[in-house]
Protein backbone atom coordinates (compact mmCIF):
# COMPACT_ATOMS: atom_id res chain seq x y z
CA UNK A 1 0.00 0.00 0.00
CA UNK A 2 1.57 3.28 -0.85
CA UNK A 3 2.15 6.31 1.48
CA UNK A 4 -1.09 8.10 -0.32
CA UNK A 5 -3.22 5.36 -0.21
CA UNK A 6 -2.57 4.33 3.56
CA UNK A 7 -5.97 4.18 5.81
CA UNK A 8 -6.66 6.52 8.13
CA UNK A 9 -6.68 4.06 10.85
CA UNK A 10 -2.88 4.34 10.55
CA UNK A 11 -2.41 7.94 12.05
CA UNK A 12 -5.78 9.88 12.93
CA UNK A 13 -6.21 7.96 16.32
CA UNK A 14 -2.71 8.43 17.42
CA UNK A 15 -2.05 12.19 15.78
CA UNK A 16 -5.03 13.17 18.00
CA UNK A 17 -3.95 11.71 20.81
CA UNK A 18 -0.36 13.19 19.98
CA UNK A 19 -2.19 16.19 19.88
CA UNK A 20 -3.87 16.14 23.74
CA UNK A 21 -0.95 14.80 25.80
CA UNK A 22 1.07 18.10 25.19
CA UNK A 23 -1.64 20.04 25.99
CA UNK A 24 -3.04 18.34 29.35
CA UNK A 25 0.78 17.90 30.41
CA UNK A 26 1.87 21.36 30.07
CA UNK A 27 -1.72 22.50 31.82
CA UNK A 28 -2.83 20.17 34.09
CA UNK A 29 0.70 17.81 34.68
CA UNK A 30 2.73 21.53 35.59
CA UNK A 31 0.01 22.12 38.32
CA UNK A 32 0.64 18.83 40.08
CA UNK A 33 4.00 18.69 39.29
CA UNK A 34 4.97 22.09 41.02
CA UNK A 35 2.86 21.64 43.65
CA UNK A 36 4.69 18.75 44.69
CA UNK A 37 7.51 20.48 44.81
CA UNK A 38 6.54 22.65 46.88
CA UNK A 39 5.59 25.87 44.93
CA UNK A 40 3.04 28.56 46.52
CA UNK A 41 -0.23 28.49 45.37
CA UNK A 42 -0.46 31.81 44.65
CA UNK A 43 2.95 31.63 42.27
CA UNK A 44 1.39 28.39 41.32
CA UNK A 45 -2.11 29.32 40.07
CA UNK A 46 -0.13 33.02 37.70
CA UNK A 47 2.99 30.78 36.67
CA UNK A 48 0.74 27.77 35.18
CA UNK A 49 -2.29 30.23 34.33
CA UNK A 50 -0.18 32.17 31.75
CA UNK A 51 0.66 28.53 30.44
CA UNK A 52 -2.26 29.02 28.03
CA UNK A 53 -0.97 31.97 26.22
CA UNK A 54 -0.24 30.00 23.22
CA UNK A 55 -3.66 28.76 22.57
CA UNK A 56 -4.48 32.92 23.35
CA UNK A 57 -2.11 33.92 20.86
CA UNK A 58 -2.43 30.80 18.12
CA UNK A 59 -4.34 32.74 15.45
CA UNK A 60 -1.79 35.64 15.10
CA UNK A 61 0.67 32.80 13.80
CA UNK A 62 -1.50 30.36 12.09
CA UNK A 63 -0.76 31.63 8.68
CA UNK A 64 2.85 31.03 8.96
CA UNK A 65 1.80 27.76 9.28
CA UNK A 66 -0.01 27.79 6.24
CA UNK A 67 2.58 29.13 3.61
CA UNK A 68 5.84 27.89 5.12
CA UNK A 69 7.06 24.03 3.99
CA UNK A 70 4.07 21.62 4.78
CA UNK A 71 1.12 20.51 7.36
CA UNK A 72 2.87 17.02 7.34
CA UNK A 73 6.63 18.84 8.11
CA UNK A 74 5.30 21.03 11.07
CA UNK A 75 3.13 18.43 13.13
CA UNK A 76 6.44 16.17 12.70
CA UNK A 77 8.25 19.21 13.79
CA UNK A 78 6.31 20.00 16.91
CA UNK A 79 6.73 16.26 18.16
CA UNK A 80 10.22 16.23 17.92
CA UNK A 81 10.06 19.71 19.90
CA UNK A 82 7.52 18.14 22.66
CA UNK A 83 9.46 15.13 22.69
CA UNK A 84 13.54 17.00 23.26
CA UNK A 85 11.00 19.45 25.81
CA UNK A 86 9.59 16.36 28.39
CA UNK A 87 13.02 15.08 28.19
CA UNK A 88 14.55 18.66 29.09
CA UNK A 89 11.55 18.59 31.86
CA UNK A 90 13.27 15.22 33.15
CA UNK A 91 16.55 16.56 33.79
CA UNK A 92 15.51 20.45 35.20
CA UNK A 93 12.85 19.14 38.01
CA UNK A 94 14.06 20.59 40.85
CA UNK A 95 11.91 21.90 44.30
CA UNK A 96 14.62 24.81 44.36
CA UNK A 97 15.12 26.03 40.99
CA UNK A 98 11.79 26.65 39.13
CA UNK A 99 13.33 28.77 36.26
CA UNK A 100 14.30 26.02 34.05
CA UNK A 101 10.98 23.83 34.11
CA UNK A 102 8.99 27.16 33.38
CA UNK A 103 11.22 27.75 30.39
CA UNK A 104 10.27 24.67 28.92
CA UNK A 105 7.19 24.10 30.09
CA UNK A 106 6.43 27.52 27.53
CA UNK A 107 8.33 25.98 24.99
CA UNK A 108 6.45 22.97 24.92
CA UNK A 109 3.22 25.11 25.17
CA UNK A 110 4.04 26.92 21.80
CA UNK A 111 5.01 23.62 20.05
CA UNK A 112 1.55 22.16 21.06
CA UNK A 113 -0.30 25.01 20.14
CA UNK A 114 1.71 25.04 16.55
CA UNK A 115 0.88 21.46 16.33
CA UNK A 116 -3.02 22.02 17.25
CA UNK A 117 -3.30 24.52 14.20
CA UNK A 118 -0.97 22.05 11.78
CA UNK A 119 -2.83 19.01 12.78
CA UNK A 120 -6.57 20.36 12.35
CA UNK A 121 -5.08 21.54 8.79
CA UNK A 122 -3.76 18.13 7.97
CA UNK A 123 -6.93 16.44 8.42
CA UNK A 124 -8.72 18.53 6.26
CA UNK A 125 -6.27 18.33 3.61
CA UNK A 126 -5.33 14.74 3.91
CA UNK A 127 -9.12 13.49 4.49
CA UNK A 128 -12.09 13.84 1.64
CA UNK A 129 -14.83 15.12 2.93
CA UNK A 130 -16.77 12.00 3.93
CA UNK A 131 -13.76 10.93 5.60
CA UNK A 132 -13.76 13.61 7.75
CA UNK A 133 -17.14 12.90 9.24
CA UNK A 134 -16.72 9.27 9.52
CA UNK A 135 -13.74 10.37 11.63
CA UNK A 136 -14.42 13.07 13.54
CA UNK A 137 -15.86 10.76 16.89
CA UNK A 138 -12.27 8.80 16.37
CA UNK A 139 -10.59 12.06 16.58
CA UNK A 140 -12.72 13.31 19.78
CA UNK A 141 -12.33 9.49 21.23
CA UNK A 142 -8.78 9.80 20.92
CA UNK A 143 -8.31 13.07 22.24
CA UNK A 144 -10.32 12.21 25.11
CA UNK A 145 -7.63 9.04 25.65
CA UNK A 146 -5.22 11.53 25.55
CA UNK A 147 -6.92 13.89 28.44
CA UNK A 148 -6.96 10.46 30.83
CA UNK A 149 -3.67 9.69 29.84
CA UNK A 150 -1.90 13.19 30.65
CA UNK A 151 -4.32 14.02 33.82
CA UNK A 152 -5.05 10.35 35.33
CA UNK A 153 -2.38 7.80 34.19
CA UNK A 154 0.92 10.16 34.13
CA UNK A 155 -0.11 11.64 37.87
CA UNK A 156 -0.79 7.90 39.20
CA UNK A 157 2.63 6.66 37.97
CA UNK A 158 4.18 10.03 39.26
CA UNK A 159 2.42 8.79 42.54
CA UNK A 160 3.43 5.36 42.48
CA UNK A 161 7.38 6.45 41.98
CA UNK A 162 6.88 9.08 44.95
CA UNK A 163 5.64 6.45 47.15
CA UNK A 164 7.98 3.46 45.96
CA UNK A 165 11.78 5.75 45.77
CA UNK A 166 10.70 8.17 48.44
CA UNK A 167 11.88 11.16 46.07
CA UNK A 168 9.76 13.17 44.89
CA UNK A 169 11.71 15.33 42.19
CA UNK A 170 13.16 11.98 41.77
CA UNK A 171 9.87 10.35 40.77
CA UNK A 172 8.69 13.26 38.68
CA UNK A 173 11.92 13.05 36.44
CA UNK A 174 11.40 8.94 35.55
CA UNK A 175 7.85 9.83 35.07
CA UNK A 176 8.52 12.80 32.38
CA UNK A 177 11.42 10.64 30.61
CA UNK A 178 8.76 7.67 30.35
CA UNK A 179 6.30 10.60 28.81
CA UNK A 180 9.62 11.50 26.53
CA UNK A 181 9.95 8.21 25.30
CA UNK A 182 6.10 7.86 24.48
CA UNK A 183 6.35 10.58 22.28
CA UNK A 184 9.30 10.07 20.63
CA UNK A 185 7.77 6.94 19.23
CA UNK A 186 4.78 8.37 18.41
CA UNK A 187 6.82 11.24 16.06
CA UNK A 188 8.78 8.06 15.09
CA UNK A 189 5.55 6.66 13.92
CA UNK A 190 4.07 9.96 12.36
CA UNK A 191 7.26 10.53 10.28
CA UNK A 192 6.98 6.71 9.13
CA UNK A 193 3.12 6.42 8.70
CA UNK A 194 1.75 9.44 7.87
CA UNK A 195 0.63 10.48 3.97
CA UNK A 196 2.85 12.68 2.23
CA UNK A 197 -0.24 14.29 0.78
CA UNK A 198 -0.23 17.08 -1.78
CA UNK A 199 -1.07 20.88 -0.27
CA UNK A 200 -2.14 23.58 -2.53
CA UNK A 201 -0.95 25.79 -0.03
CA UNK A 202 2.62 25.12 0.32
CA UNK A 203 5.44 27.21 -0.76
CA UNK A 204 9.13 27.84 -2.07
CA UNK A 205 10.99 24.38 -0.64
CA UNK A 206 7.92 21.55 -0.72
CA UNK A 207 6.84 22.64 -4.55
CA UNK A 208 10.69 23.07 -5.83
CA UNK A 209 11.06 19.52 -4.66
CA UNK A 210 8.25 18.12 -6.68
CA UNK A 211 9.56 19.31 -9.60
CA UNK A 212 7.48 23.00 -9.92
CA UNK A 213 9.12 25.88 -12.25
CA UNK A 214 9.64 29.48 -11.04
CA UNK A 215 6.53 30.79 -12.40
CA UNK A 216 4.50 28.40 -10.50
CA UNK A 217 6.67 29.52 -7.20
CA UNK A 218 5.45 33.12 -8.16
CA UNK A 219 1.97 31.82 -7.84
CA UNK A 220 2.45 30.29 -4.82
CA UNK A 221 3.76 34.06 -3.68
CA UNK A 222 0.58 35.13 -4.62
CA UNK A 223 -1.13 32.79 -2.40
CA UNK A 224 1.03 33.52 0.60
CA UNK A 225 0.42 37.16 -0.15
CA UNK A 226 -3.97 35.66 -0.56
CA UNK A 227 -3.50 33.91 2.79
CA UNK A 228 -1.96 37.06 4.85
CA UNK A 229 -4.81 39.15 3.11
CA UNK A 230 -7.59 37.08 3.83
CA UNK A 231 -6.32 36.65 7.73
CA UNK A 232 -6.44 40.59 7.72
CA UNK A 233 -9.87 40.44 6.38
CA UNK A 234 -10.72 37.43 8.96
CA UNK A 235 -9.99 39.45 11.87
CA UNK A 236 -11.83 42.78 10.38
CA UNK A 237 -14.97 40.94 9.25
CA UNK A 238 -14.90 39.03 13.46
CA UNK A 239 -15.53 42.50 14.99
CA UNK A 240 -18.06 43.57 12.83
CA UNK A 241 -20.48 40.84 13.08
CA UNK A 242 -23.89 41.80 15.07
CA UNK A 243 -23.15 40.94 18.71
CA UNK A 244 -19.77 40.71 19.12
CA UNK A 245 -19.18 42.29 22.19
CA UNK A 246 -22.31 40.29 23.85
CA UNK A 247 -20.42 37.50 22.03
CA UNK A 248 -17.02 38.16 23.39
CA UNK A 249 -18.32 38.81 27.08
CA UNK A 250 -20.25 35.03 27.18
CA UNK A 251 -16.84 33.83 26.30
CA UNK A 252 -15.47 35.36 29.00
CA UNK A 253 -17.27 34.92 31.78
CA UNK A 254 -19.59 31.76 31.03
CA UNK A 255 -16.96 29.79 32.73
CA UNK A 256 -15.68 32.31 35.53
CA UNK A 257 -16.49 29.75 38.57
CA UNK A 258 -14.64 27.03 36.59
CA UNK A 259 -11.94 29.65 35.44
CA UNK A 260 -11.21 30.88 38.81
CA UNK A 261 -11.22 26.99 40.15
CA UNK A 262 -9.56 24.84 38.22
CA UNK A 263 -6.01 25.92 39.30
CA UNK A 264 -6.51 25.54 42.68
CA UNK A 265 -8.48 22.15 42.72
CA UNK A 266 -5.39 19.69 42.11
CA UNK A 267 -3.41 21.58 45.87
CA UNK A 268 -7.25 21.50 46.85
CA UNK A 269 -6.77 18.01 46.80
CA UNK A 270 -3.15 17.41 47.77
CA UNK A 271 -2.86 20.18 50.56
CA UNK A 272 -2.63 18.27 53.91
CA UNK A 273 -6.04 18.89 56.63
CA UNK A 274 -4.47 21.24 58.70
CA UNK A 275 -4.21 23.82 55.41
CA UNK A 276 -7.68 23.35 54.42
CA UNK A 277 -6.92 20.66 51.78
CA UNK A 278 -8.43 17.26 51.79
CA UNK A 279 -4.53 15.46 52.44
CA UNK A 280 -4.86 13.22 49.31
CA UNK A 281 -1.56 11.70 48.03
CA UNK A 282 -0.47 12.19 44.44
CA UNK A 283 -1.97 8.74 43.09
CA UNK A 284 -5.01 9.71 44.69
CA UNK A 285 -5.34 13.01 43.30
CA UNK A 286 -4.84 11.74 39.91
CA UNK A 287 -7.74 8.82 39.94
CA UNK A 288 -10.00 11.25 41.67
CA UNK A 289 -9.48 14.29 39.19
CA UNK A 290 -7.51 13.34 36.30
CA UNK A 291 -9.55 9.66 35.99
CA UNK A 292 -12.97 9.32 37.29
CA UNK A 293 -13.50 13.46 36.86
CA UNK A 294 -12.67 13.41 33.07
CA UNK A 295 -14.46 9.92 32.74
CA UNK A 296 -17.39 11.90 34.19
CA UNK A 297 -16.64 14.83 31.64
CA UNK A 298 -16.51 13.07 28.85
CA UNK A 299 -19.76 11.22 29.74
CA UNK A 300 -21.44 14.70 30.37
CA UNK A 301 -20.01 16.31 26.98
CA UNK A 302 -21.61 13.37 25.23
CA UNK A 303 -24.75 13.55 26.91
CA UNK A 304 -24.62 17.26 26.63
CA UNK A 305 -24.38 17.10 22.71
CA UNK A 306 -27.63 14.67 22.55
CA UNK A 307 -29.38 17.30 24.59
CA UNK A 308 -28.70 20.05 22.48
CA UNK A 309 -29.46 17.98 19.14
CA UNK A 310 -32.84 16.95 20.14
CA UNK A 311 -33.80 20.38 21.85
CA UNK A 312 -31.98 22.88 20.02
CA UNK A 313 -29.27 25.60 21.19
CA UNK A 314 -31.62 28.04 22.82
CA UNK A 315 -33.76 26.00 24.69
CA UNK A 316 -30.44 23.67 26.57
CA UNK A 317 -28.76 27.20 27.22
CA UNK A 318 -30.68 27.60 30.61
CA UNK A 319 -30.52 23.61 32.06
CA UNK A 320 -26.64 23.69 30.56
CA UNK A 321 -25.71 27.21 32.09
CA UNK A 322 -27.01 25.68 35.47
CA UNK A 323 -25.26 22.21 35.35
CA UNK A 324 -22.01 24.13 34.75
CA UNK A 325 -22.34 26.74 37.19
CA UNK A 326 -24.05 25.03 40.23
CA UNK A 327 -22.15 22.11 40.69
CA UNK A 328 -18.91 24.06 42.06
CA UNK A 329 -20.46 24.08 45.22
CA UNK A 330 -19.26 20.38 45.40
CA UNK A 331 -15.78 21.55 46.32
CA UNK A 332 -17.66 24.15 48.76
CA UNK A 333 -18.82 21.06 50.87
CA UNK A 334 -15.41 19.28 50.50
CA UNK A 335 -13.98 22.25 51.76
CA UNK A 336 -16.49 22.91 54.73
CA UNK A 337 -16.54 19.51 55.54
CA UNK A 338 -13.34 18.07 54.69
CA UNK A 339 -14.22 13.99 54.58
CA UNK A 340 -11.82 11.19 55.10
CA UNK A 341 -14.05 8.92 52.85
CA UNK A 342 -12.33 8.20 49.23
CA UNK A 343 -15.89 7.44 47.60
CA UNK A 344 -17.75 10.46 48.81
CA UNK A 345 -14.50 12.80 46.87
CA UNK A 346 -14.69 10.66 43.58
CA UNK A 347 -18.56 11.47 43.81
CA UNK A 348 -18.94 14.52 44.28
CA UNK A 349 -15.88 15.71 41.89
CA UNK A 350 -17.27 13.71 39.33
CA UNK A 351 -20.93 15.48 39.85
CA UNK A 352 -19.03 18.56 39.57
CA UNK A 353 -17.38 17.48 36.00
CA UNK A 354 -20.53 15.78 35.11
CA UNK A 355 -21.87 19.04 34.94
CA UNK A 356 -18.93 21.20 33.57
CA UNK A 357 -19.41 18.73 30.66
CA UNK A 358 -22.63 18.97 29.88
CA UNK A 359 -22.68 22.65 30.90
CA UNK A 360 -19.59 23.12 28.45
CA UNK A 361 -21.37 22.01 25.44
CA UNK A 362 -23.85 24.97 25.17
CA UNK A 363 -20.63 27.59 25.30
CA UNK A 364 -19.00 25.11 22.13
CA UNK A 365 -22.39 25.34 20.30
CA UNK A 366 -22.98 29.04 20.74
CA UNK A 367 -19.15 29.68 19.07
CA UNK A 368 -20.08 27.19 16.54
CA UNK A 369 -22.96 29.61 15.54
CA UNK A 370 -21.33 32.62 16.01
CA UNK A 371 -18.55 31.75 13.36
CA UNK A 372 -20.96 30.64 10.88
CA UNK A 373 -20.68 32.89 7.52
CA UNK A 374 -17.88 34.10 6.04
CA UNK A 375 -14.33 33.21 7.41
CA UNK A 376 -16.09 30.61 9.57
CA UNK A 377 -12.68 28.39 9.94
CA UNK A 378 -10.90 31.60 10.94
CA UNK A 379 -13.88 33.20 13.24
CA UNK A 380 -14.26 29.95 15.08
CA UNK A 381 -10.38 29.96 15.44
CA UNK A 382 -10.31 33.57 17.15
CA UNK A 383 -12.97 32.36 19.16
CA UNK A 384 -11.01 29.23 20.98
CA UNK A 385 -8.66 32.16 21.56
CA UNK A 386 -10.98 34.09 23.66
CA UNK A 387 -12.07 30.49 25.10
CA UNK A 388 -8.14 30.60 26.39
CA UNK A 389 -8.01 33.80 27.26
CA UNK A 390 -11.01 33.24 29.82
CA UNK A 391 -9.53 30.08 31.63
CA UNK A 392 -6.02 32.52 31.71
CA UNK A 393 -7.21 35.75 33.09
CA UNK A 394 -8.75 34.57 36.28
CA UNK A 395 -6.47 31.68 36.95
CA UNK A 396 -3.14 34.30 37.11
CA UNK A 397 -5.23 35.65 40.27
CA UNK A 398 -6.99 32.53 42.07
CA UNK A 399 -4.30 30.83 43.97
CA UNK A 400 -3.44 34.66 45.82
CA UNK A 401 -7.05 34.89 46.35
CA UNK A 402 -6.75 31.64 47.89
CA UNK A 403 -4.26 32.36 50.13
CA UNK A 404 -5.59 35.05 51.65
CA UNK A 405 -9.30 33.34 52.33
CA UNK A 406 -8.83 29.94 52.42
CA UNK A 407 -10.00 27.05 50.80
CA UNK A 408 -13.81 27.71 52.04
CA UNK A 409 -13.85 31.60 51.12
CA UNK A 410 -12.39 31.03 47.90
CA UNK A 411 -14.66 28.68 46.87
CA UNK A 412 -17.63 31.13 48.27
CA UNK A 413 -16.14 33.82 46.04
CA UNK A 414 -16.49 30.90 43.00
CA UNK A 415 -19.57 30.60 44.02
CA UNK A 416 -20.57 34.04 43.61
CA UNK A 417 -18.95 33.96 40.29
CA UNK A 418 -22.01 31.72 38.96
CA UNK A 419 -24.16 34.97 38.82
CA UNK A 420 -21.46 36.09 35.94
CA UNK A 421 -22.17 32.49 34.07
CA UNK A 422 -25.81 33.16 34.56
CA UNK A 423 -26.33 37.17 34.10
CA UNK A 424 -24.34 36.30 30.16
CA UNK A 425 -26.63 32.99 29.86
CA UNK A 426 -29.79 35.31 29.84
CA UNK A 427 -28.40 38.14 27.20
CA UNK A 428 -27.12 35.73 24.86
CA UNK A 429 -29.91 33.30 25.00
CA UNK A 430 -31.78 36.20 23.12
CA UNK A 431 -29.67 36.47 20.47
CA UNK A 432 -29.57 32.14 19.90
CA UNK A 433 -30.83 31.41 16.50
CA UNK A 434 -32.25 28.01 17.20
């Protein structure tokens, strides 16, 4: 079977779950990670907030992506960057020098977030048009893998080494070489397996090696020069749609309680009783959070999207808005009451995500149908930005806010921050067009 003609069996399952472990390690493994190591909350929550200025930021490089050398080049690219960065990780963990890990912790966030723009490309390009849809639920399976992987599976064998050597930089180093080694295959395997398919929009180097004369490299000038215009006009044409402030302000703040909580829920769950936490060990954290709570959210999201097909946008806005909001006052109780019992944590956390799953599907539907018209690709794009820029903003202040209330006010103060979720649920139900 030749490279062109190779099933997509062979590399959309494992370039999507390429795609998440990058992503859930460099925001959800650096919490846990630092943490352990002793890091303030405060410094924790700003240092590992401003982790997702990448995804922020991705559109205002995305183009690059599209004119220089190839989809297929860059996602093999990125790998190889992920994979040198976890094994750069291994060697800099240290509880006195944070510097280092930081440094390439960023590093690895801009080679995800190129890789997230070069991958989504790919499949387009690489997949007809049927095959997309018959792949998309492998994609969003795989991806969902991934997510269990990085935020159950790495944290429990981080755990597990902690426990066994007694060390715990020790144990976090083995456990992002293992991570290293993963990936490394995996880029192995991409550079081996997948198509070397045929882009109309690549330039200068790819074309000149498939045999293309100078004037056809002038045209593809004039389609980087299309391509640069067209992102101008992408951005223009995004602020003058009807709405767009109400639209940017539900992106915002429709997930304020979970922006403002997420950072501080992993040292929720590893801070010892005395400090207000519930004393879990690291293993424990990660099967309560990063295994049953994304098991939950993935079962929520799923749920979530039947909801929304069989009633419509407008009508699942209010029961969504609520199961997303509402349930933070799980970690309200935890906090208050502080239990000992493992199976009364994994419920309620995964009631909590439960929610923020099914909750989280009316905010991706309402972007969805924002973008819609002209530029959709490219409107949708600057609208995961603003997604980003939501979970980033509050997160650089939650773990000070933390430390000067305590684990019970600041999860009052995320309470309060439901009104936000719910005060943008009413305006921009109004403007829903189904």
């Amino acid at each position: 079977m030749s490279n062109k003609q190779r099933s997509p069996w062979w590399w959309v399952p494992t370039l999507y779950f390429a795609e998440g472990i990058p992503y859930f390690i460099v925001n959800n493994i650096s919490v846990t990670m630092f943490k352990r190591l002793g890091m303030p909350n405060g410094d924790l929550a700003m240092y590992t907030s401003l982790l997702y200025l990448p995804w922020v930021i991705k559109p205002l490089w995305s183009p690059f992506v599209d004119v220089i050398r190839t989809k297929r080049w860059w996602i093999v690219l990125m790998q190889l960057l992920c994979t040198v960065g976890f094994a750069g990780l291994a060697l800099s963990v240290s509880p006195d020098i944070f510097g280092w890990s930081l440094v390439i912790f960023y590093v690895i966030a801009f080679a995800s977030a190129t890789h997230d723009i070069a991958a989504d490309g790919y499949y387009m390009i690489a997949l007809e048009q049927k095959q997309q849809a018959t792949f998309v639920g492998i994609r969003s399976t795989f991806y969902r893998i991934a997510s269990v992987f990085g935020q159950g599976v790495i944290v429990v064998l981080a755990g597990v080494l902690e426990e066994r050597l007694g060390a715990i930089p020790r144990a976090w180093s083995i456990t992002l070489l293992a991570s290293a080694i993963l990936f490394a295959l995996i880029t192995l395997w991409h550079w081996r397996f997948l198509p070397k398919v045929e882009m109309p929009d690549q330039v200068g180097h790819d074309k000149k090696e498939v045999g293309h004369d100078k004037k056809e490299v002038g045209n593809d000038e004039s389609e980087s020069r299309r391509i640069f215009r067209e992102f101008g006009q992408a951005w223009v044409t995004f602020f003058k749609k009807p709405g767009v402030w109400l639209a940017i302000t539900f992106m915002l703040l429709y997930r304020l309680p979970e922006a403002f909580s997420v950072k501080m829920l992993t040292p929720f769950l590893l801070d010892p009783v005395e400090a207000g936490g519930l004393g879990l060990s690291t293993a424990q954290s990660g099967l309560v959070y990063g295994t049953v709570g994304v098991i939950a959210l993935t079962v929520g999201g799923i749920l979530g999207g039947l909801y929304a097909a069989k009633f419509g946008l407008r009508k699942s806005m209010w029961p969504m808005s609520m199961a997303l909001a509402l349930p933070c006052a799980v970690y309200l109780i935890l906090a208050a009451v502080q239990p000992t019992a493992l199976w009364s944590i994994y419920l309620l956390v995964a009631i909590d995500q439960f929610g923020y799953g099914f909750g989280f599907t009316a905010y991706m539907l309402y972007m969805m149908q924002f973008s819609e018209g002209s530029f959709k690709t490219s409107h949708y794009a600057i609208c995961t930005a603003f997604m980003a820029l939501s979970m980033m903003i509050p997160g650089l202040f939650a773990g000070w806010m933390q430390e000067a209330l305590g684990y019970v006010g600041f999860f009052i103060v995320v309470m309060i921050c439901c009104l936000a979720t719910i005060t943008v649920t009413f305006f921009a139900r109004r403007r829903c067009l189904s």
